[in-house]
Protein backbone atom coordinates (compact mmCIF):
# COMPACT_ATOMS: atom_id res chain seq x y z
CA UNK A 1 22.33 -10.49 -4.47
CA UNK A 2 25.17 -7.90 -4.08
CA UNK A 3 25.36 -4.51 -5.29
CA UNK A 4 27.32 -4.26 -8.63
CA UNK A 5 30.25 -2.23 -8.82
CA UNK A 6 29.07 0.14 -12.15
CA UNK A 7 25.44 1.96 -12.75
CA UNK A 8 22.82 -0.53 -14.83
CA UNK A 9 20.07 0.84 -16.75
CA UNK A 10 18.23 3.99 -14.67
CA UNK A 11 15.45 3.72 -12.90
CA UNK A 12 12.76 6.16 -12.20
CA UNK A 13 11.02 6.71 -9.10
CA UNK A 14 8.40 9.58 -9.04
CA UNK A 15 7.44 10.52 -5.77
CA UNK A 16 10.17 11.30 -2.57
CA UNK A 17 8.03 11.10 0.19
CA UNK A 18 9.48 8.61 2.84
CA UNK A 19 8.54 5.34 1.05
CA UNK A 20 9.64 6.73 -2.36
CA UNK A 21 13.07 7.91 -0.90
CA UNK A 22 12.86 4.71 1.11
CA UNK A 23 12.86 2.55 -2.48
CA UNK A 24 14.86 5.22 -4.13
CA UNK A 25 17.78 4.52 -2.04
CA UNK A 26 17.00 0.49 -1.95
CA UNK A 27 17.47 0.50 -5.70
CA UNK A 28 20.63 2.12 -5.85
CA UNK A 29 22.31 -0.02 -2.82
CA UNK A 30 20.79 -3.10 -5.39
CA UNK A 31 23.61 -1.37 -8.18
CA UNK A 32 20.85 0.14 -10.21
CA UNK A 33 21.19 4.57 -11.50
CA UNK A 34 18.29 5.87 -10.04
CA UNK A 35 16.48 9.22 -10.61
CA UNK A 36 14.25 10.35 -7.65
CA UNK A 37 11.70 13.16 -9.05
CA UNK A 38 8.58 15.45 -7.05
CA UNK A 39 6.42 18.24 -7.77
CA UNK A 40 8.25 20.16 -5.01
CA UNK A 41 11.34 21.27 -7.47
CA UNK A 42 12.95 23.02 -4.61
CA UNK A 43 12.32 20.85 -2.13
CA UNK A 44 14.01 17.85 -4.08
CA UNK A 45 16.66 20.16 -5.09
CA UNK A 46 17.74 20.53 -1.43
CA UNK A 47 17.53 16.89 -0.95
CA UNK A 48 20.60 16.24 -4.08
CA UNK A 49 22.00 19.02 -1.78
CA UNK A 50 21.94 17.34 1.36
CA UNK A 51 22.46 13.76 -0.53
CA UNK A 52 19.46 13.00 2.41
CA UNK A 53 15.72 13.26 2.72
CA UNK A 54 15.65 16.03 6.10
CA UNK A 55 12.33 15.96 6.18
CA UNK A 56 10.81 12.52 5.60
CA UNK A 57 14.07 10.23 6.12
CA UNK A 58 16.83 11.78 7.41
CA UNK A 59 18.72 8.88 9.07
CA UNK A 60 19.25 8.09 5.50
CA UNK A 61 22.18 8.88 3.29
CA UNK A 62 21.70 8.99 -0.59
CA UNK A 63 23.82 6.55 -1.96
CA UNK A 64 26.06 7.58 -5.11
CA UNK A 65 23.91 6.28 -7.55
CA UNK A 66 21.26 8.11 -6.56
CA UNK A 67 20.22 11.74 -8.08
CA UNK A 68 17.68 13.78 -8.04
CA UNK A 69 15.73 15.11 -11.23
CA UNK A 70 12.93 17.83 -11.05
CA UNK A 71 12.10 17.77 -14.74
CA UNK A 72 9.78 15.03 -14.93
CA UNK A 73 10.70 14.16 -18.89
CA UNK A 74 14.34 14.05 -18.23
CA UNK A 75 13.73 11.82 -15.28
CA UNK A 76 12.32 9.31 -17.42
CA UNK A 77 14.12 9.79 -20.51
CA UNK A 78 16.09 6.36 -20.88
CA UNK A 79 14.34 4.54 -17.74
CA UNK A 80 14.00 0.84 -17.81
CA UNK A 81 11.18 1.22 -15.10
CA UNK A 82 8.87 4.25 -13.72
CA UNK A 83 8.05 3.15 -10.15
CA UNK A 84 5.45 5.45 -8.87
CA UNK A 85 5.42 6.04 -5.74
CA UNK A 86 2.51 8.47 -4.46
CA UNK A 87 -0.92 8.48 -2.63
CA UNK A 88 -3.92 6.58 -4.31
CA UNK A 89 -5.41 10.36 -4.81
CA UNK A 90 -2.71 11.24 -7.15
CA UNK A 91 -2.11 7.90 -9.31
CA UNK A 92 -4.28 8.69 -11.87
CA UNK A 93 -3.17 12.36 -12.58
CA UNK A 94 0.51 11.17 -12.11
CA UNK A 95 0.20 8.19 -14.37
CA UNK A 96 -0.83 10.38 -17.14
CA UNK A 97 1.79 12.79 -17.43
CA UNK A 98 4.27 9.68 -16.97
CA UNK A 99 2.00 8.05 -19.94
CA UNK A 100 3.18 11.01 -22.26
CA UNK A 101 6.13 11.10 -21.83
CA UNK A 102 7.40 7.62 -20.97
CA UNK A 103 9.32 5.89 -23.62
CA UNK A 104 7.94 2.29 -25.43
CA UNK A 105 8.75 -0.58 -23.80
CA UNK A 106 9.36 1.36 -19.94
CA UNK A 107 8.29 -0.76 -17.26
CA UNK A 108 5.65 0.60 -15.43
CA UNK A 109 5.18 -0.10 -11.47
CA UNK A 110 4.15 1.47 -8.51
CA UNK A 111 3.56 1.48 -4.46
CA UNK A 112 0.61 2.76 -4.30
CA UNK A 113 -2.22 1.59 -1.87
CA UNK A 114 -5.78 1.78 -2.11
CA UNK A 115 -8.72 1.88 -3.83
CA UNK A 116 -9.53 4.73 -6.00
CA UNK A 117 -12.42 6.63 -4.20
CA UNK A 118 -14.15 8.49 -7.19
CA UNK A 119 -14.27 4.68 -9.11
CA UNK A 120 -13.84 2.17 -6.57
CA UNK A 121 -10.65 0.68 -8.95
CA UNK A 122 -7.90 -0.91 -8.00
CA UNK A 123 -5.20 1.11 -8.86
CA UNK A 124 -3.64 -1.89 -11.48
CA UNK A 125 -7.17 -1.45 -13.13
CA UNK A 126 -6.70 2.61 -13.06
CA UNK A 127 -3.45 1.92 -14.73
CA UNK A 128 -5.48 -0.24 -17.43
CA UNK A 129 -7.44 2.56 -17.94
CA UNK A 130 -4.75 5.29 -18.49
CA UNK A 131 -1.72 2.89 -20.15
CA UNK A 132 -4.29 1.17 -22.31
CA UNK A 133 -2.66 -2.78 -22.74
CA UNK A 134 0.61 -1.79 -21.60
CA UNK A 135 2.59 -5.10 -21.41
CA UNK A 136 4.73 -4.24 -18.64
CA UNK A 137 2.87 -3.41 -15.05
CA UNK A 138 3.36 -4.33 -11.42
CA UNK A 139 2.88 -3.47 -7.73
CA UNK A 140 5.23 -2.96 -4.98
CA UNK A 141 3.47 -4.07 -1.64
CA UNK A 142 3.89 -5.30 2.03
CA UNK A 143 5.35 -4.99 5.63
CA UNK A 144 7.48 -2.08 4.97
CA UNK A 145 9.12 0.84 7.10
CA UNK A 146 10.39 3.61 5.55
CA UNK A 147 12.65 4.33 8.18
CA UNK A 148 13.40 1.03 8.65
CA UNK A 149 14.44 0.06 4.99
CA UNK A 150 16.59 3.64 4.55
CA UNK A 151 18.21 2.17 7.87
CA UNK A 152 19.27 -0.91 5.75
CA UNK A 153 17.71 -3.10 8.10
CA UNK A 154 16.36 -6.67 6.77
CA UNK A 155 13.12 -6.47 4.88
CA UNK A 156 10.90 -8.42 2.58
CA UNK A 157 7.96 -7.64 0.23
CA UNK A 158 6.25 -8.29 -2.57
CA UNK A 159 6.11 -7.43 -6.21
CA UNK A 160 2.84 -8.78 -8.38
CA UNK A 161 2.38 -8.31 -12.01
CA UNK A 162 0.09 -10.49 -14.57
CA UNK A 163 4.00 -11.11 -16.04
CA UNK A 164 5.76 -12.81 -13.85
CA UNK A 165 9.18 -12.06 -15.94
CA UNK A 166 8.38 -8.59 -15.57
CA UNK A 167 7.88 -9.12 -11.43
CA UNK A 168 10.81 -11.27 -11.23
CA UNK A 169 13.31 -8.89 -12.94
CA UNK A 170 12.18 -6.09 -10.35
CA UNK A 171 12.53 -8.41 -7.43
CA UNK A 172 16.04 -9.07 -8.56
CA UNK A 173 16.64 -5.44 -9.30
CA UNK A 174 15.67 -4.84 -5.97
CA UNK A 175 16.57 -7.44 -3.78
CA UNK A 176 20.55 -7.49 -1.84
CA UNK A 177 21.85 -9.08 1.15
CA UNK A 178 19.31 -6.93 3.37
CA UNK A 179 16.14 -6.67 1.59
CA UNK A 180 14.70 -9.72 -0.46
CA UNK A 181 11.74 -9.42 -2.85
CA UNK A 182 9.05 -12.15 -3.53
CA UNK A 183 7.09 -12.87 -6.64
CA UNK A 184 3.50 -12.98 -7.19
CA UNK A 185 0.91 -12.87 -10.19
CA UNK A 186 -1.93 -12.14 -7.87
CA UNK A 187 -2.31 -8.22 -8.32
CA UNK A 188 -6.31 -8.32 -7.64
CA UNK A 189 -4.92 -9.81 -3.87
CA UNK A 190 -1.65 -7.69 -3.05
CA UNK A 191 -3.60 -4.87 -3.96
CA UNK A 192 -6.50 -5.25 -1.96
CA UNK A 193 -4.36 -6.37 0.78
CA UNK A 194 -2.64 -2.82 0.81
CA UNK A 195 -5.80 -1.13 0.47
CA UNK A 196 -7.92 -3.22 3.39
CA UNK A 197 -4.98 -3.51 6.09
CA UNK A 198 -4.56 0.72 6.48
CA UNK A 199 -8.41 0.58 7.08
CA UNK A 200 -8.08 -2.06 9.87
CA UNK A 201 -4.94 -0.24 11.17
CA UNK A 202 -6.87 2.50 11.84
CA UNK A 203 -9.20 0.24 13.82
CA UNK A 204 -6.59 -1.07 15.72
CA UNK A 205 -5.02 2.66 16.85
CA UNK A 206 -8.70 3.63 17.95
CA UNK A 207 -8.62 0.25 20.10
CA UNK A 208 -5.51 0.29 21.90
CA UNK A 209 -6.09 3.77 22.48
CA UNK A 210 -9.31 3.27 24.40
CA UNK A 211 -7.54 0.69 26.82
CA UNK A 212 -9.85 -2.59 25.18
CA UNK A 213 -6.27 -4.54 25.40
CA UNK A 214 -4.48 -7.26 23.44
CA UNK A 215 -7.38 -9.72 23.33
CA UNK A 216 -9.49 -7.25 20.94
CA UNK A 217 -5.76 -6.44 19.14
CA UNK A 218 -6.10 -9.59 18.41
CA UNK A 219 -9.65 -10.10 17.43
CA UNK A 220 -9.84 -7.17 15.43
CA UNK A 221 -7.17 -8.48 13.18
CA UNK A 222 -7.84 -12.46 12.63
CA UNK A 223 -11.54 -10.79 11.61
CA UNK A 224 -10.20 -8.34 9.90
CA UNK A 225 -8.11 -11.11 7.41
CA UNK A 226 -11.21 -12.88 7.18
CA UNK A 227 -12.84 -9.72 5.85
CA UNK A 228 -10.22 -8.77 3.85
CA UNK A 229 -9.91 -12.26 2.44
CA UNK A 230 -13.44 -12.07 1.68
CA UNK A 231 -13.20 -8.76 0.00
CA UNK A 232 -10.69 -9.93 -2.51
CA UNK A 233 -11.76 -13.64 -3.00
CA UNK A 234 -15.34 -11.69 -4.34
CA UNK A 235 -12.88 -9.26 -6.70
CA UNK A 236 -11.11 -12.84 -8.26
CA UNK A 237 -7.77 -12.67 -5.86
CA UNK A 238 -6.21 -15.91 -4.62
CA UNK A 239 -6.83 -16.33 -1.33
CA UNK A 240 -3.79 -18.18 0.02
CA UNK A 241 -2.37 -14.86 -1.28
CA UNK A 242 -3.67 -12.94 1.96
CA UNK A 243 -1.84 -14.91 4.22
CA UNK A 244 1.51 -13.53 2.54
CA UNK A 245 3.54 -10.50 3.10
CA UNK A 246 1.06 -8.52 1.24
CA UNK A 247 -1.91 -9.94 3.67
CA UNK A 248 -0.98 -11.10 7.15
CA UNK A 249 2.17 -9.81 7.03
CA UNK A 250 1.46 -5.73 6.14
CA UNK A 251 -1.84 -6.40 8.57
CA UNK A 252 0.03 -7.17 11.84
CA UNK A 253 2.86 -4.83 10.74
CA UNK A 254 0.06 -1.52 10.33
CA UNK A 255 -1.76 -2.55 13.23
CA UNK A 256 0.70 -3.25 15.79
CA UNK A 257 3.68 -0.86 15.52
CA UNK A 258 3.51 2.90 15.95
CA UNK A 259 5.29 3.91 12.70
CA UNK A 260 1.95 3.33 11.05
CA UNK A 261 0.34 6.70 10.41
CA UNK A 262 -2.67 4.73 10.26
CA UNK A 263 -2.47 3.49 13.63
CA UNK A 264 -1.13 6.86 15.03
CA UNK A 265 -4.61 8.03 13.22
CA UNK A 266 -6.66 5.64 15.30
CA UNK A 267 -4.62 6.63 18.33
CA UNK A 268 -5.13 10.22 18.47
CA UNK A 269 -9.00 9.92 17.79
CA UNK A 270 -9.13 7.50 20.57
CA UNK A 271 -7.59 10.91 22.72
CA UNK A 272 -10.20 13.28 21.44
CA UNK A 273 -8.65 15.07 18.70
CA UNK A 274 -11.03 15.51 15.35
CA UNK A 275 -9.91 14.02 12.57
CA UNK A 276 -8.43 16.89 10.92
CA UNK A 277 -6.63 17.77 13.65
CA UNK A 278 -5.05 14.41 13.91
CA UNK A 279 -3.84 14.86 10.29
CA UNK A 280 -2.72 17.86 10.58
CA UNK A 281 -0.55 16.84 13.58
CA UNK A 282 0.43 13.51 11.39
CA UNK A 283 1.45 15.62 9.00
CA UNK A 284 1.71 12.79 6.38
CA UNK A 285 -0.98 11.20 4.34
CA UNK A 286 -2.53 8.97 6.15
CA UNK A 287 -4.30 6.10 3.51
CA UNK A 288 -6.72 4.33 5.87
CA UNK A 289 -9.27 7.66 6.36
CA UNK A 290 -10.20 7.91 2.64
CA UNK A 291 -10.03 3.89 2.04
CA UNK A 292 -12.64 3.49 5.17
CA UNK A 293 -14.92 5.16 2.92
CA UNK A 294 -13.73 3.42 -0.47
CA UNK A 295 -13.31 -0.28 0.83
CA UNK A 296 -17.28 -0.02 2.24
CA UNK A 297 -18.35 1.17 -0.99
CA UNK A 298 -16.69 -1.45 -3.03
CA UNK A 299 -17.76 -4.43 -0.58
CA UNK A 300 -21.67 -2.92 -0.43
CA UNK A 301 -21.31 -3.09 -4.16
CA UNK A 302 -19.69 -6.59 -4.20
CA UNK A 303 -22.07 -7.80 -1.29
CA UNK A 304 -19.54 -8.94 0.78
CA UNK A 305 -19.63 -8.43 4.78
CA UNK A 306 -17.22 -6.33 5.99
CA UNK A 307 -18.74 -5.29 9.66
CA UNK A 308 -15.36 -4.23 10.87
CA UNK A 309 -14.64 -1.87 8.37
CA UNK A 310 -17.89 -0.93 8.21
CA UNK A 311 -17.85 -0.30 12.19
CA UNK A 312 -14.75 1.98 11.79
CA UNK A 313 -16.34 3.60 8.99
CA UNK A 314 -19.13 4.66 11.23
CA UNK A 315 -16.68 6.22 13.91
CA UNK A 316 -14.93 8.01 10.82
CA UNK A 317 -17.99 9.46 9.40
CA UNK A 318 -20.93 9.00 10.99
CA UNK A 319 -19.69 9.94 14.69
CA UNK A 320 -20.40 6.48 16.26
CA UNK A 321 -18.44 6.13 19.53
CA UNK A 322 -15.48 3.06 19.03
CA UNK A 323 -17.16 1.66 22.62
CA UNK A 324 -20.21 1.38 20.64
CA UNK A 325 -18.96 0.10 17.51
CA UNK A 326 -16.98 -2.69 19.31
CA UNK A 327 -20.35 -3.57 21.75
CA UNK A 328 -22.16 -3.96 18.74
CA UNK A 329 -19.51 -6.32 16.97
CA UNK A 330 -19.58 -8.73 20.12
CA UNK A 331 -23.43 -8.88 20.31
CA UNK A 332 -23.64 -10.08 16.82
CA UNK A 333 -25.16 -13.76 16.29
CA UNK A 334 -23.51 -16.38 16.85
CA UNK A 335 -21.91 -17.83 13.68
CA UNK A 336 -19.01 -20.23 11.97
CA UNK A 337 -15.64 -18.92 11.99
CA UNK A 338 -15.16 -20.95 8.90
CA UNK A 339 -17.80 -22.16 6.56
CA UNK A 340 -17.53 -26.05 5.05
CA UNK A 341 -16.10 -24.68 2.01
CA UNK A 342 -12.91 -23.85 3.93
CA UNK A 343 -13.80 -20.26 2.86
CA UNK A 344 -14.77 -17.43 5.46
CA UNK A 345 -18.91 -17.27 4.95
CA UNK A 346 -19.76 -14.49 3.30
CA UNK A 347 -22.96 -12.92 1.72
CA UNK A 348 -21.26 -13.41 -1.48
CA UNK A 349 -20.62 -16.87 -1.15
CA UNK A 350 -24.71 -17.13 -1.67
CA UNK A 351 -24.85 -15.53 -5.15
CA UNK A 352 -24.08 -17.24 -8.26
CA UNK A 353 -20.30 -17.11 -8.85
CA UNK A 354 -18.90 -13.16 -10.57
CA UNK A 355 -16.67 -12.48 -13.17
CA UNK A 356 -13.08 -11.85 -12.21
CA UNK A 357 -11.70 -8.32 -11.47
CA UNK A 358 -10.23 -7.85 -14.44
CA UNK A 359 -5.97 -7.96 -14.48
């Protein structure tokens, strides 16, 4: 798709962090008005200023279409879509101001990644819970750059929604000659893809930082899909959905290329520095530290093995050495890779069938 020539309907994107700036800009090379809002008013100010992000992208010019809006009601006021674009720790509290002031029939979609740690939801069920039955919802997910996309280089993703007009009218809106959009229905699955692969990137950082190689690269993230695939299988996903961008594809992206926060995470505890420090030094959020802790509790609650995660967790939280983690994963019994059933065994797979995660 080219970019059209005059403004379409606005769009909203709340949050201009490097991802939100990232889509803000995508959206208006697509042809589309877009308003890019933050709780730093001064800050985003600067930005319409500059026409550039300084801090989080500033390769990046703003194209024309795009403005800045610090009042959160005139931002949305005459939006075809809100896309929200913020950590998992402020979805809720950001969903319901949008929720109040949003007009009827406003698209509602978002980029957010990770389970919700206070609930264990999925953040398309936390948007249930605020938006009531809301007809229009969807998630934006998969191997992504920031810098990469403001760069205009070529890019692909994913957009799920339980309507698959609704996700096929935001893959158009977003899609042009350099960045193409994919459809999918399975939200349970590109959600718990984005929320499991920052976990495992983490993983991967504290491994290649100890020296263990490209062998347990490797390992750690073929096991880590099957755990992953496991995870969200046991929550009703699809699971030919996790070998997608959403899956595979944000997996290898997080856990082998150093523009993952998540993997710079892993790196600089591998070098000795605490895990605040390492944020601090990040200076971003970095998803996979909280979801270590949220992705555990959901599989213990689901029953579903997850020994990777549940090895980094342990290095996280409970001060286990990675060395220690990783000789324990290797002296584990001998097993299947695959089980007759063509799905990865699982503790799960033993229990009578559950309901669902609700879409």
């Amino acid at each position: 798709m080219t970019a059209a020539a005059t403004p379409r309907a606005p769009i909203a994107v709340l949050g201009a962090g490097s991802w939100g700036t990232a889509l803000a800009i995508q959206f208006a090379r697509a042809g589309h008005g877009v308003r890019l809002w933050s709780r730093d008013a001064a800050a985003l100010l600067r930005m319409g200023r500059e026409r550039r992000n300084e801090r989080y992208l500033p390769q990046a010019t703003f194209p024309e279409l795009l403005t800045v809006e610090p009042d959160l009601a005139r931002c949305l006021q005459g939006a075809r879509d809100a896309i929200l674009v913020v950590p998992s720790h402020a979805f809720r509290e950001v969903l319901g101001d949008v929720v109040r002031l949003v007009e009827p029939g406003t698209g509602i979609a978002w980029a957010t990644k990770g389970f919700e740690l206070a609930t264990g939801l999925l953040p398309h069920q936390v948007a249930r819970a605020v938006l009531g039955a809301h007809p229009n919802i969807a998630v934006l997910s998969g191997p992504t750059f920031a810098k990469e996309v403001g760069a205009g280089l070529p890019t692909a993703m994913t957009i799920a929604s339980p309507d698959e007009a609704f996700a096929h009218r935001l893959a158009e809106d977003l899609s042009s000659e350099k960045f193409r959009a994919y459809t999918s229905t399975d939200i349970v699955g590109v959600e718990t893809g984005g929320a499991v692969k920052n976990v495992l990137a983490v993983g991967a950082g504290l491994a290649d930082g100890l020296g263990f190689g490209a062998n347990t690269r490797i390992a750690l993230i073929t096991r880590g899909l099957a755990e992953m695939m496991r995870l969200g299988v046991a929550l009703g996903a699809r699971s030919e959905t996790f070998m997608g961008l959403a899956g595979l594809g944000d997996l290898v992206l997080t856990c082998t290329d150093d523009q993952s926060r998540n993997r710079r995470f892993g790196l600089l505890l591998a070098g000795g520095m605490t895990p605040d420090a390492a944020l601090r030094q990040i200076g971003q959020v970095v998803e996979g530290y909280p979801a270590a802790r949220a992705v555990l509790e959901v599989a213990r609650r689901e029953g579903v093995s997850m020994p990777i995660v549940e090895g980094i967790h342990k290095t996280l939280y409970e001060g286990v050495p990675a060395a220690e983690v990783v000789r324990d994963l290797m002296t584990r019994p001998v097993r299947a890779e695959v089980d007759r059933s063509g799905e990865p065994p699982t503790r799960a797979s033993q229990r009578s069938p559950r309901r669902p995660c609700r879409r």
